[in-house]
Each structure stands twice: as C-alpha cells, then as structure tokens.
Protein backbone atom coordinates (compact mmCIF):
# COMPACT_ATOMS: atom_id res chain seq x y z
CA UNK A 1 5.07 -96.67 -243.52
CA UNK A 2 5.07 -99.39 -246.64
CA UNK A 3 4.77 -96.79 -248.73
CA UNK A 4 8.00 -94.84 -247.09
CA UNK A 5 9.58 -97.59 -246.91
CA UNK A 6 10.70 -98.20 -250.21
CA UNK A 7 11.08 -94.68 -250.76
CA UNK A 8 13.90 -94.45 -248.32
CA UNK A 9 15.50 -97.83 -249.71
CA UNK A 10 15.70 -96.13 -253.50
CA UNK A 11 17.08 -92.83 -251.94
CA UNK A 12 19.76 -94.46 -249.49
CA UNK A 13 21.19 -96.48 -252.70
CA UNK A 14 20.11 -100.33 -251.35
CA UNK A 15 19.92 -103.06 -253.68
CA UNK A 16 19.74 -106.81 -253.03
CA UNK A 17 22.27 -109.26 -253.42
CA UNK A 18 22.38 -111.74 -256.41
CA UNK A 19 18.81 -113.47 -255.88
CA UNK A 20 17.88 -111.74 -252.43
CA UNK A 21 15.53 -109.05 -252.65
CA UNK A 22 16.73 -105.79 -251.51
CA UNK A 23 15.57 -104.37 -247.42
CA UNK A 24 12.17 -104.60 -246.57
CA UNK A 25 10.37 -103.46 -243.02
CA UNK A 26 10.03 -106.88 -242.00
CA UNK A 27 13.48 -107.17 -242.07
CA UNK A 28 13.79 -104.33 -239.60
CA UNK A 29 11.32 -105.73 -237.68
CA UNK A 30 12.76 -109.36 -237.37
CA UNK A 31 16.07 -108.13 -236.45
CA UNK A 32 14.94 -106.07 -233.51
CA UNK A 33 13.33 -109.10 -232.60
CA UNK A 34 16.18 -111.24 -232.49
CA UNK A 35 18.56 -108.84 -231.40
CA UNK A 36 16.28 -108.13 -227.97
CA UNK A 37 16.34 -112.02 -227.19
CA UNK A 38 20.17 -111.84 -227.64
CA UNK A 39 20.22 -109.08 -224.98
CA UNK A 40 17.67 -111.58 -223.07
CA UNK A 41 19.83 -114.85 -223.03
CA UNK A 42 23.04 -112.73 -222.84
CA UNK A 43 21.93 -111.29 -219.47
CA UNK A 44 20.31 -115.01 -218.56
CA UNK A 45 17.04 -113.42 -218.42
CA UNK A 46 13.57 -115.57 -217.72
CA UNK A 47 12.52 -115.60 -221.47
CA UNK A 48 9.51 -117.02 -220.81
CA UNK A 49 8.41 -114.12 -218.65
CA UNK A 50 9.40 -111.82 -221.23
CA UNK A 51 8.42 -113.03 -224.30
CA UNK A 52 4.64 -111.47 -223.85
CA UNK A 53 6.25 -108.65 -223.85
CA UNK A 54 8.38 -108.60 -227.24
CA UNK A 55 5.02 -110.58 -228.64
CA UNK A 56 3.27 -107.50 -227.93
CA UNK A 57 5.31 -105.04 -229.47
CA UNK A 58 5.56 -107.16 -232.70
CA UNK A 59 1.28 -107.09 -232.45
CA UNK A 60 1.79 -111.16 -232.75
CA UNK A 61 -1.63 -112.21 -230.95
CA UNK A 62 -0.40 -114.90 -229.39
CA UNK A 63 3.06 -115.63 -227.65
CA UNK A 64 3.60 -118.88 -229.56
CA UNK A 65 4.05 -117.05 -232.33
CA UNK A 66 7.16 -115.02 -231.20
CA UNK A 67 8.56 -118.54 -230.34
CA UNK A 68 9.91 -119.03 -233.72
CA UNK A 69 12.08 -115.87 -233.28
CA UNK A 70 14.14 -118.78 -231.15
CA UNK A 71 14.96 -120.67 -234.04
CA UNK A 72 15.63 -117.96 -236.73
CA UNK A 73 18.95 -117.02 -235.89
CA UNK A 74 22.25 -119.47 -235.95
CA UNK A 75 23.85 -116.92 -233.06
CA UNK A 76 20.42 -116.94 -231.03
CA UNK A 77 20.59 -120.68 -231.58
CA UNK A 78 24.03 -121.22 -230.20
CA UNK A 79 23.23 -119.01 -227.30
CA UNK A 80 20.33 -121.35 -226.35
CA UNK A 81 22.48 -124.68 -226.82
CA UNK A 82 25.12 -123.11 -225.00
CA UNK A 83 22.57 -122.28 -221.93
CA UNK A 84 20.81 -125.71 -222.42
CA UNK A 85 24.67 -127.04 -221.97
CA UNK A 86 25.03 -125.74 -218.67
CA UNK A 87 21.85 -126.35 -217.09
CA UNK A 88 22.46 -130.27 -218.35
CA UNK A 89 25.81 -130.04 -217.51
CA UNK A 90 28.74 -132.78 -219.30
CA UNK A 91 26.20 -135.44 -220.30
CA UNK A 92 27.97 -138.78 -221.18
C-alpha cells in the first residue's frame, strides 16, 4: 500500500500546494476518521460508546488515542461546542 500509494498520486496528476506536501495515506485515513465522527455527532450518537470502535479500525491500541480526532477538525469542533451549548443551555 505505501508503495501504491504514491504511484497512484504521480499517475492521477496531484501535487501539493505552495509549502504543503502533496496526498499521502494518512491523509485518507484521518479524513475517514473525522468524517465518521461527523456522521456520529450529526445523528447525536453516544461517542463514547463508539469510539472503540473507529479506534479499532484505525489499529490505534488504545481509545485515548482516537480522542484527538475530536480536536482536529474546526467543523468537528463546532459540532461539539454546538452540542456542549445545548446540554448547558444559555449560561449567563
């Protein structure tokens, strides 16, 4: 696969841009991350209960780990403000 990898990249014309490197498979990999605990918070799911799961398909050996998924993204970060809004509710 990290040999593929960059194989693909050449042959599907993707380059970085200015000082960022061009694609690389952890990329892929962090982005399914995030995107699945969109989905999670989106549909108000228990992501506590879940996140074993997405730990174990990203092979991190220990849940804590896929914690910092949480704080990666600006848009996973609103959604979590925005839920931690309305369990607080209109603080003064």
């Amino acid at each position: 696969m990290h040999a593929t990898f960059p194989v693909l990249i050449d042959r599907a014309g993707l380059t970085g841009r200015g000082q960022r490197v061009r694609p690389r498979i952890h990329d892929l990999r962090h982005s399914f991350a995030v995107r699945q605990l969109l989905d999670w918070h989106r549909q108000h799911a228990d992501i506590d209960a879940r996140i074993p799961l997405l730990s174990t398909v990203l092979g991190h050996s220990d849940p804590v780990i896929t914690y910092w998924y949480l704080e990666a993204s600006p848009e996973l970060f609103a959604i979590v403000a925005q839920r931690l809004g309305e369990v607080l509710g209109n603080l003064p």
